[in-house]
Protein backbone atom coordinates (compact mmCIF):
# COMPACT_ATOMS: atom_id res chain seq x y z
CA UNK A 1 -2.06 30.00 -12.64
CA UNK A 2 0.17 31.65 -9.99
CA UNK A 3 2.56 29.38 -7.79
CA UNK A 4 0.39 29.70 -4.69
CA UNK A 5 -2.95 28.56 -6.94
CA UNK A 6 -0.60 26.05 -7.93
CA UNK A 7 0.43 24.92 -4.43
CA UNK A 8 -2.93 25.08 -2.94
CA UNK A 9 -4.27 22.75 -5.87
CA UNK A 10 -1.57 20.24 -5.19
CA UNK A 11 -2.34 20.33 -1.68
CA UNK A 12 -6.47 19.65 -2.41
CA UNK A 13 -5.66 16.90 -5.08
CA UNK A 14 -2.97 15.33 -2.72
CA UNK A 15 -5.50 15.38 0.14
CA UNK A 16 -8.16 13.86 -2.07
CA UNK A 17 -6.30 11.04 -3.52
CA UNK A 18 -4.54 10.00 -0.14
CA UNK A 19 -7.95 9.22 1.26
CA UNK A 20 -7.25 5.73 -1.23
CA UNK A 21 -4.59 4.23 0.50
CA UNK A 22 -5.88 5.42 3.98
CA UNK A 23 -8.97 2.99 3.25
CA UNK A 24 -7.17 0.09 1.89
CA UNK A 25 -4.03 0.61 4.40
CA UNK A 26 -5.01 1.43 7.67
CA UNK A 27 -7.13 -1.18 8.53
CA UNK A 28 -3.89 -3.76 7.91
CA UNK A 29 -2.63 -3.75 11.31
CA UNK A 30 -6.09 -5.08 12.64
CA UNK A 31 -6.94 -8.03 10.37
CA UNK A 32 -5.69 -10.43 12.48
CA UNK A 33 -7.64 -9.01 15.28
CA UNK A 34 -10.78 -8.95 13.38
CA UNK A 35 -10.55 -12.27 12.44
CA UNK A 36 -10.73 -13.17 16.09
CA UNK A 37 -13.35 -10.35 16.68
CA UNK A 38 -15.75 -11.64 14.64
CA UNK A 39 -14.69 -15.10 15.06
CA UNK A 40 -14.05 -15.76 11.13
CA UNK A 41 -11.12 -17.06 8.49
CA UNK A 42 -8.29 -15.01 7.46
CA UNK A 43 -9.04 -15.92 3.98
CA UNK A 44 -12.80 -14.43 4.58
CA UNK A 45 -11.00 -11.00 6.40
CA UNK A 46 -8.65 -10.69 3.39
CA UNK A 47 -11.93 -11.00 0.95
CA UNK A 48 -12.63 -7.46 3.03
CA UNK A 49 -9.69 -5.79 1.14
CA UNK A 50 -10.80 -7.23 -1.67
CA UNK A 51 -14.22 -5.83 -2.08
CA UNK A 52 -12.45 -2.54 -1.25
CA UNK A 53 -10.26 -3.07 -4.61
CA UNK A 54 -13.50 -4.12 -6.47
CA UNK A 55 -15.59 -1.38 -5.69
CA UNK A 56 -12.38 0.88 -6.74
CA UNK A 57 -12.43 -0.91 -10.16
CA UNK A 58 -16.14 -0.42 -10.65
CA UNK A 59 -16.25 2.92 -9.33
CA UNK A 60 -13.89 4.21 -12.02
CA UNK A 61 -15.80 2.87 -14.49
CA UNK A 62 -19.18 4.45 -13.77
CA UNK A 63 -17.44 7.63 -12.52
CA UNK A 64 -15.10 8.55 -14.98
CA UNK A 65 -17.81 8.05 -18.16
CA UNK A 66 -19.89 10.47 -15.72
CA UNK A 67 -17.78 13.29 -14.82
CA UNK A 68 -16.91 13.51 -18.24
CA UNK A 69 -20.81 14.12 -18.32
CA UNK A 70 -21.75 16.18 -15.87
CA UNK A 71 -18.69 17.56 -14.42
CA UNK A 72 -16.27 17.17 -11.63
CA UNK A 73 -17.74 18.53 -8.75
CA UNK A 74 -20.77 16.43 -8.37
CA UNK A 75 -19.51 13.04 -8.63
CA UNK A 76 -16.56 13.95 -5.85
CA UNK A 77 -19.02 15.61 -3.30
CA UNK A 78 -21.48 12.61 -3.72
CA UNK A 79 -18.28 9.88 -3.86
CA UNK A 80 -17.28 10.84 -0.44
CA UNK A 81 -20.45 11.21 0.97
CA UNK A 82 -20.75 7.53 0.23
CA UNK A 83 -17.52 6.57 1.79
CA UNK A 84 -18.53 8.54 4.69
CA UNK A 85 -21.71 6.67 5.24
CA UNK A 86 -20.11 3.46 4.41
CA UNK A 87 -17.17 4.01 7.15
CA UNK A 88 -19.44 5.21 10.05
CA UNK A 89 -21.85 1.53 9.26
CA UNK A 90 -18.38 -0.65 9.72
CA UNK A 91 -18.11 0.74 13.02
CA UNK A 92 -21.17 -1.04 13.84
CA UNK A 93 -21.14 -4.19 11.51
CA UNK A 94 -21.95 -7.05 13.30
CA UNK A 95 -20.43 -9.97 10.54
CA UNK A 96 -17.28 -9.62 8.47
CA UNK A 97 -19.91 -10.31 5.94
CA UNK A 98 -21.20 -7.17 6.39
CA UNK A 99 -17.97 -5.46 6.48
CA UNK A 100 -17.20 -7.24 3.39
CA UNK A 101 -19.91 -5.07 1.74
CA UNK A 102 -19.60 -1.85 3.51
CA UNK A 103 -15.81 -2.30 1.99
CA UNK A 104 -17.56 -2.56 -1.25
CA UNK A 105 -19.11 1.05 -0.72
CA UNK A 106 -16.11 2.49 0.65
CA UNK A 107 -14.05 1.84 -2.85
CA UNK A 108 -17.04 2.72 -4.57
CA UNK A 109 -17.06 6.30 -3.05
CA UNK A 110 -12.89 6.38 -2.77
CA UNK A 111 -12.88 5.96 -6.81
CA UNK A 112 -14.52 9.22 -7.16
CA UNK A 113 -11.69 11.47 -5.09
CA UNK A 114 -9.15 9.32 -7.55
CA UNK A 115 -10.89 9.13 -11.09
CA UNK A 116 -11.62 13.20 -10.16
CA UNK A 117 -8.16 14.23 -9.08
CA UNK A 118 -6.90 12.65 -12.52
CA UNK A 119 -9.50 14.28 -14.58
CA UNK A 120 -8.99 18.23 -12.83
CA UNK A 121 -5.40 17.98 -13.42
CA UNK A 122 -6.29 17.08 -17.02
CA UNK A 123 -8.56 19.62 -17.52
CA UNK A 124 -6.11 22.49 -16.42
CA UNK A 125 -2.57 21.40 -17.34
CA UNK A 126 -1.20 19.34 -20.83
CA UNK A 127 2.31 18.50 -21.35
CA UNK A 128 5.45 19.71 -19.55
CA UNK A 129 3.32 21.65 -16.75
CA UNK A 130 0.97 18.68 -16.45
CA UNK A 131 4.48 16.44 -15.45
CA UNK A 132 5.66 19.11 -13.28
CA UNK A 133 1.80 19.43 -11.50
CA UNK A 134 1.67 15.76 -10.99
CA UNK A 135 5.44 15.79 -9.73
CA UNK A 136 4.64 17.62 -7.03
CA UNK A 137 1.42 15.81 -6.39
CA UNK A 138 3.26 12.58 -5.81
CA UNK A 139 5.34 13.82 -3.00
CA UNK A 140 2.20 15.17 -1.21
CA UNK A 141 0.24 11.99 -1.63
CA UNK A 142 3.22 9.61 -1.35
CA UNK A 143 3.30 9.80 2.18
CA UNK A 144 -0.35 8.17 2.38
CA UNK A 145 0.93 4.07 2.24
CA UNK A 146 3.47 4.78 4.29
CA UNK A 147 1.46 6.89 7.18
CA UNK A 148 -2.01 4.86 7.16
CA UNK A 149 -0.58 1.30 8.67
CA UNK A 150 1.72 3.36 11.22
CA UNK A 151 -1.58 5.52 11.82
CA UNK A 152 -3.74 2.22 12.21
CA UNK A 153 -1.23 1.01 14.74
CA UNK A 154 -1.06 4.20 16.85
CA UNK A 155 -5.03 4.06 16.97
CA UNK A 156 -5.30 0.40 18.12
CA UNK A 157 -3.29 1.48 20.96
CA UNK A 158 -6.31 2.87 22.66
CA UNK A 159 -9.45 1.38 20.37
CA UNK A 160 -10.26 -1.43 18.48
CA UNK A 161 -10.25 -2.37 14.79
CA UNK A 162 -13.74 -0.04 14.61
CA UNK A 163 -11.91 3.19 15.69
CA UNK A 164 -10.02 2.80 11.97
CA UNK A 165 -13.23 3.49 10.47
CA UNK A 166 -14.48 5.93 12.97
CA UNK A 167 -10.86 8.07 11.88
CA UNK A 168 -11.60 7.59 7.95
CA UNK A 169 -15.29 8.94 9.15
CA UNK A 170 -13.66 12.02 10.63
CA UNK A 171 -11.10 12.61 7.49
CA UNK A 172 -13.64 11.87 4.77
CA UNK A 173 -15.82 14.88 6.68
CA UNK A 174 -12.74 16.75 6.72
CA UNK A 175 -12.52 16.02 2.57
CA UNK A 176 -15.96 17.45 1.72
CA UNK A 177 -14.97 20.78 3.16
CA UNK A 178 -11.60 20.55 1.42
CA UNK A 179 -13.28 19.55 -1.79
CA UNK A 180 -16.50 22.45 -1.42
CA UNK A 181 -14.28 25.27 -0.67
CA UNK A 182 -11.34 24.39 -2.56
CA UNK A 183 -11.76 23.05 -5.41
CA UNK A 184 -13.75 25.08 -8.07
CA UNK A 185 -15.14 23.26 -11.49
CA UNK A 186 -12.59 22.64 -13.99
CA UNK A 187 -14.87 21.26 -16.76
CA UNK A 188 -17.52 23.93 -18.27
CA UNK A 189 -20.39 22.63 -20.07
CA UNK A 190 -19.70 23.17 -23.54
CA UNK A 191 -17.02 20.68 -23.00
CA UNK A 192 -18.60 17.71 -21.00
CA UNK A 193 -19.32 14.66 -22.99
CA UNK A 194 -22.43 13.77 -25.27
CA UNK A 195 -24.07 10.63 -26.38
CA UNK A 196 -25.29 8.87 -23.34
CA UNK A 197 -24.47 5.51 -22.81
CA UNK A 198 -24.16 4.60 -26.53
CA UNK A 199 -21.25 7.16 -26.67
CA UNK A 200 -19.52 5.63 -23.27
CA UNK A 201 -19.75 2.15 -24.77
CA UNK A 202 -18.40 3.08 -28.21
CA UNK A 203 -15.51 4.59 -26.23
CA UNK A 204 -15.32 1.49 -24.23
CA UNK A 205 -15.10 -0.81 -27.73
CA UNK A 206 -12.18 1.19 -29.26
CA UNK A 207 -9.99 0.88 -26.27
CA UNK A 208 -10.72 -2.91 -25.82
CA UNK A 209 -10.28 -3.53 -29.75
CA UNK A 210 -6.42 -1.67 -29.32
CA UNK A 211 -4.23 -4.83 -28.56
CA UNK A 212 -1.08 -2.90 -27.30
CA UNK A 213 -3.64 -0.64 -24.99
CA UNK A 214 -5.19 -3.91 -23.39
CA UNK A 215 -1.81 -5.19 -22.89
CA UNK A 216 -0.64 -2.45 -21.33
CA UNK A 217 -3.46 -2.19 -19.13
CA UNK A 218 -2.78 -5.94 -17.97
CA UNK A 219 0.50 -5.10 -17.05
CA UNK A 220 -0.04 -2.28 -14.89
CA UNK A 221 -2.77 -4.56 -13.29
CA UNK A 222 -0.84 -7.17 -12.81
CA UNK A 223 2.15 -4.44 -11.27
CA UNK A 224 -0.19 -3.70 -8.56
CA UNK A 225 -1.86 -7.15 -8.47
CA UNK A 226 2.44 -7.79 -6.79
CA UNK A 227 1.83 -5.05 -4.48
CA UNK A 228 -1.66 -5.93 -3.42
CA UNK A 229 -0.55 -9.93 -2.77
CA UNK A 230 1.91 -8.18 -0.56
CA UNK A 231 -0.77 -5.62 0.92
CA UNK A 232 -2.96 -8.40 1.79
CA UNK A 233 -0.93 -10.82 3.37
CA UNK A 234 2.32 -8.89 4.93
CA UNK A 235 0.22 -8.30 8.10
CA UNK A 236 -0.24 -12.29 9.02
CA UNK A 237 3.17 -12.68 7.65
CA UNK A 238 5.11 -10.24 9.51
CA UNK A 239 2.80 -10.88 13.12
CA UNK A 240 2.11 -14.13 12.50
CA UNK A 241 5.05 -15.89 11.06
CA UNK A 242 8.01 -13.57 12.33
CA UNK A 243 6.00 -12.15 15.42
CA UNK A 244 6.39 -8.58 14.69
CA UNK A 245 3.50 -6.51 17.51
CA UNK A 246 1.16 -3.95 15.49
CA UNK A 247 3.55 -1.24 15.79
CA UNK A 248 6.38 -3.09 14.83
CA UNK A 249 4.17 -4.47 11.77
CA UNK A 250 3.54 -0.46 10.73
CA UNK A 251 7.18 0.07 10.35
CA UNK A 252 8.08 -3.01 8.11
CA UNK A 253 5.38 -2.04 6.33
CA UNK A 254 6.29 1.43 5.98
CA UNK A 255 9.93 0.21 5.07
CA UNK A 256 8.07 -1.41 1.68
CA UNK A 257 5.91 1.91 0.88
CA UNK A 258 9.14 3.99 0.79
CA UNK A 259 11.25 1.58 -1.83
CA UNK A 260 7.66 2.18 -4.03
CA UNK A 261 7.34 5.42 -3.74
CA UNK A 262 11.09 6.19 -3.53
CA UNK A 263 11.03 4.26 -6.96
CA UNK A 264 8.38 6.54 -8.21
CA UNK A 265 10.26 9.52 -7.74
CA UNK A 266 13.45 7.80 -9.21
CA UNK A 267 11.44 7.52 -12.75
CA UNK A 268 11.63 11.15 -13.12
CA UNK A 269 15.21 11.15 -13.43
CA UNK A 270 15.44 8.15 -15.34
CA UNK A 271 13.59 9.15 -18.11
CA UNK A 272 15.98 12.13 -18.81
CA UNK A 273 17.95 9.42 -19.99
CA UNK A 274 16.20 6.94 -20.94
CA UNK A 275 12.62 5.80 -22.78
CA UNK A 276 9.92 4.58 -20.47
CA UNK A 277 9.70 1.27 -22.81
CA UNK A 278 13.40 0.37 -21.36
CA UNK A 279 12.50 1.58 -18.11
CA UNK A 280 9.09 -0.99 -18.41
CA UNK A 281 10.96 -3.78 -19.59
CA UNK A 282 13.90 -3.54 -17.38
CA UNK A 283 12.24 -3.17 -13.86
CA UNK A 284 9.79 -5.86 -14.64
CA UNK A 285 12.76 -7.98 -15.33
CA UNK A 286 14.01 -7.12 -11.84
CA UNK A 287 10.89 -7.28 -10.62
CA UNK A 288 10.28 -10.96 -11.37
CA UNK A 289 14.22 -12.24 -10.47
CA UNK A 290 13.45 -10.36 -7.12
CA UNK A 291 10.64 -12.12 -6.79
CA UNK A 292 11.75 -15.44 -7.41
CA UNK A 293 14.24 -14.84 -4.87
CA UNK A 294 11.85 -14.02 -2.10
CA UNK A 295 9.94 -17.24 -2.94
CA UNK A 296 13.05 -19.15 -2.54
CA UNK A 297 13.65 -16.99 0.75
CA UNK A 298 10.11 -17.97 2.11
CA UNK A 299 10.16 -21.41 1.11
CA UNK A 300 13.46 -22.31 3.09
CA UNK A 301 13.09 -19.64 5.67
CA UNK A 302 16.85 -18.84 4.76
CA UNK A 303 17.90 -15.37 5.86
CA UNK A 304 14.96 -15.10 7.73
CA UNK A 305 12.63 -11.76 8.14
CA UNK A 306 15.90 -9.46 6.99
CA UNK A 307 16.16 -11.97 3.29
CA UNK A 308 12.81 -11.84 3.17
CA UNK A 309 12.09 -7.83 3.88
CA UNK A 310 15.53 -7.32 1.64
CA UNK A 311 14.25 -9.18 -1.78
CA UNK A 312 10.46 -7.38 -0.90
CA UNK A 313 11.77 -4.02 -1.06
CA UNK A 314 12.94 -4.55 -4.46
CA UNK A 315 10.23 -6.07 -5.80
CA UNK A 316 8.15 -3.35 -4.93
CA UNK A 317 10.85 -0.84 -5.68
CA UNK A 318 10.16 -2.25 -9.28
CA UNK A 319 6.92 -2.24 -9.23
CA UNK A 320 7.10 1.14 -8.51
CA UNK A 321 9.21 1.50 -11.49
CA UNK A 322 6.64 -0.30 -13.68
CA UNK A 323 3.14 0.99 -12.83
CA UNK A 324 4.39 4.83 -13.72
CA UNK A 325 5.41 3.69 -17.03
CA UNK A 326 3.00 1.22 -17.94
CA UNK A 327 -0.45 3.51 -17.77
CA UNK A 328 1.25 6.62 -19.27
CA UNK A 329 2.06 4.86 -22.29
CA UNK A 330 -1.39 2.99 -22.61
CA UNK A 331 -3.15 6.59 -22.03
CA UNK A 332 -0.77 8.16 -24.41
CA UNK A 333 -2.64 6.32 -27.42
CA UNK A 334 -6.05 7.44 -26.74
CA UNK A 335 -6.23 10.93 -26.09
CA UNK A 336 -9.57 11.50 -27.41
CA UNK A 337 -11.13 9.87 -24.66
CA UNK A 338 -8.57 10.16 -21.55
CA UNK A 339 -11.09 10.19 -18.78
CA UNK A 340 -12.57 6.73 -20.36
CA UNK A 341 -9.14 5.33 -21.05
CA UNK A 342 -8.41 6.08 -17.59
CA UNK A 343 -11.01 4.74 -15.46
CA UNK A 344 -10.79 1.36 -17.64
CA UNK A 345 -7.09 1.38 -16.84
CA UNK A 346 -7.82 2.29 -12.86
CA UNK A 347 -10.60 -0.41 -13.50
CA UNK A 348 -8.25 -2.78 -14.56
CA UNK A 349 -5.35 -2.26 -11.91
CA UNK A 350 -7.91 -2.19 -9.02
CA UNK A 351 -9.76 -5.05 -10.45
CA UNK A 352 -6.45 -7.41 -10.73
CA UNK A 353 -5.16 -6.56 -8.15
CA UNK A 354 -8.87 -7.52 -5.92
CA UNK A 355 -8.31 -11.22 -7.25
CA UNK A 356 -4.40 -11.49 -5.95
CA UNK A 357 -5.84 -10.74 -2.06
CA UNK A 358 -8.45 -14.30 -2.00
CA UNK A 359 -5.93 -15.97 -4.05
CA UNK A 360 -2.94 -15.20 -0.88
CA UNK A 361 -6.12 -16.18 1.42
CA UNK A 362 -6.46 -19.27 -0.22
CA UNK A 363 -2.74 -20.62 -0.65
CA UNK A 364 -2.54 -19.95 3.03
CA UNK A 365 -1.30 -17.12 5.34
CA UNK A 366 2.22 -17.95 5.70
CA UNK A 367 5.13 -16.37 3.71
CA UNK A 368 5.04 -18.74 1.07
CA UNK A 369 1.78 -17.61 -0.38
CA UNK A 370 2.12 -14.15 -0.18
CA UNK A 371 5.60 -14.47 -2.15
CA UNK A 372 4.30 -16.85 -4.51
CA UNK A 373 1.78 -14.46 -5.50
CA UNK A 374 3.72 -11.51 -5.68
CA UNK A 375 6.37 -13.38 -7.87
CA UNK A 376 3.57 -14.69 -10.17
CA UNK A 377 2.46 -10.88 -10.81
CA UNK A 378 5.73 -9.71 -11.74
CA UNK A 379 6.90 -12.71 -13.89
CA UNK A 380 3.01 -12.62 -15.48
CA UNK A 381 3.32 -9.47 -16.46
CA UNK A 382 6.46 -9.35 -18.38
CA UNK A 383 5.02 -11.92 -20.27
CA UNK A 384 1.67 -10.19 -20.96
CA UNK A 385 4.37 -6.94 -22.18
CA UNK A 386 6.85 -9.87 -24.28
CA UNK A 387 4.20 -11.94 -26.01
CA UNK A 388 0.61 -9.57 -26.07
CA UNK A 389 2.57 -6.12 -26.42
CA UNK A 390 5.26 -7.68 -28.23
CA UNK A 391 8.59 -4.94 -28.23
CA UNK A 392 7.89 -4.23 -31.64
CA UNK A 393 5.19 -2.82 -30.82
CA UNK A 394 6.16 -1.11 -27.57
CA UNK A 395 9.15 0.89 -29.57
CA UNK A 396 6.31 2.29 -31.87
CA UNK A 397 4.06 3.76 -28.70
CA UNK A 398 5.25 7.29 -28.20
CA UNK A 399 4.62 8.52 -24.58
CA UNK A 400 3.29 11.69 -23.98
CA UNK A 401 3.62 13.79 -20.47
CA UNK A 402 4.51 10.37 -19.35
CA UNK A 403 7.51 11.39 -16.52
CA UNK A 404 4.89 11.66 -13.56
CA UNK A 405 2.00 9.96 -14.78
CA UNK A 406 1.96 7.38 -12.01
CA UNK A 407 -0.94 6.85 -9.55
């Protein structure tokens, strides 16, 4: 494949997987305003993000079993079709209820453009060029978290909280001629996936009966269950408690997307010097001091929003750390069945991280709550990776194409 096949690919994978955080960022700026709009509970707007995550989780696990099956094209074209659909009926939804299960559809269709984008670059690329692909892959798509609350903002300037889903209408549009025109099938028929659902489950017993797998898998949940606690509650945090206006709110938010994503990008170098297993361990033991320090930030307002946006941005920055390392050396294990191992692992993250956004809802919506959570995820998971991984164990996993294999 020539550079400029190469270049065009990354820019049709990065355009298909950004369409994930559009949908669960964009919206952020306005869930204060639609729990006035609709007259509801934070706790019951912040359940909205959750069935987004949910759907996410389940998606991957229907879709990746059945591209395997049927191939690639199929389940994309159909996934955002769905979201499409789903998108345009928020616009109209009368009840957050309502939204709450439109939100459902939307992750259901978004899991497609993600389990998809995985599996292509799979099918065409293995080792070194499958790390440099994906390299470049996460600078196009990195800029999605950091864009989609700044975008939200700029639109709420002239609409309301429905002209968010009237824009992920208009982009997800925009994707199916992306996805028709430039994306050819990658998986030919004589090697798609036999068995039926027997086969899927077998594959599905194996990974769960694989101890280090499963606690791998927990800990990249648990990574983004940190960032989600954060996703769900920085909005009434940073307009509610510290009064920062909708724009204002896009920028602080932005300020936390580049520390993760910056992170990201620092892995690559780091593991020219170092194993991913030391890189694991260490930034989830920054991750959780960091944490406890922004609960002790939030709890006695000390510092105020600059303490508390100062011991965020590493917390994420280590999460950002983590949740490369943790999934590449889970998939690493079970080659034989990649595109199962990683929709169970998207399933997983996705899935975690849907029960941290009711449980921030619940403790409350001040800054206590959201930091409590996001501590809990960090220090949770580097026990899941001490006492269910065990070190041990961890030294004996060797990674494979595991420098960019972050999502």
């Amino acid at each position: 494949m020539s550079r400029g096949q190469q270049l065009r690919l990354v820019l049709v994978l990065g355009s298909l997987i950004a369409i994930g955080p559009l949908t669960i960022d964009m919206y952020l700026p306005a869930l204060p305003a639609i729990t006035a709009d609709l007259e509801t509970t934070s706790a019951a707007v912040q359940l909205t993000l959750t069935g987004t995550l949910a759907g996410l989780a389940l998606g991957q696990l229907l879709i990746g079993p059945l591209s395997d099956a049927v191939g690639r094209r199929l389940p994309l074209l159909a996934g955002i079709a769905l979201h499409i659909l789903a998108s345009l009926l928020c616009v109209v939804a009368p009840t957050v209820q309502v939204v709450g299960v439109l939100r459902v559809l939307q992750g259901l269709g978004v899991a497609a453009t993600s389990v998809v984008a995985m599996a292509v670059v799979r099918d065409l690329f293995s080792g070194a060029a499958f790390a440099r692909l994906f390299s470049r892959l996460m600078l196009v798509m990195g800029a999605a978290p950091i864009l989609a609350p700044t975008l939200g903002s700029g639109l709420l300037r002239w609409s309301d909280w429905r002209g968010v889903f009237v824009a992920l209408a208009v982009f997800g549009l925009l994707l199916v001629v992306v996805a028709a025109v430039g994306l050819q099938e990658t998986l030919p028929a004589e090697r798609r996936r036999r068995g039926g659902v027997a086969a899927i489950g077998r594959d599905y017993r194996a990974l769960l009966r694989d101890r280090t797998f499963v606690g791998l898998v927990l800990v990249a949940g648990l990574a983004m269950a940190a960032l989600f606690a954060y996703v769900a509650g920085s909005s009434f945090v940073f307009q509610e408690r510290y009064g920062l206006d909708e724009q204002q709110f896009g920028l602080a938010f932005g300020a936390g997307a580049v520390g993760l994503i910056t992170a990201t990008q620092l892995n690559v170098r780091l593991l020219r010097r170092y194993t991913p297993q030391r890189i694991l361990v260490t930034a989830l033991a920054v991750g959780t001091a960091a944490g406890l320090v922004l609960l002790s930030f939030a709890a006695t307002g000390f510092g105020g929003l600059a303490a508390v946006l100062a011991s965020l941005w590493v917390v994420l920055a280590a999460a950002g750390l983590a949740m490369p390392n943790a999934p590449a050396l889970a998939l690493s294990r079970h080659g034989e069945a990649a595109g199962t191992a990683a929709a169970l692992l998207g399933a997983v993250q996705f899935g975690v991280g849907a029960l941290a956004a009711p449980l921030v809802g619940v403790l409350g919506t001040g800054s206590v709550a959201m930091a409590a959570v996001v501590a809990g995820g960090m220090a949770v998971a580097l026990v899941v990776l001490l006492t269910v991984v065990r070190p041990a164990r961890l030294a004996e996993v060797e990674p494979v194409a595991v420098a960019v294999a972050a999502h």
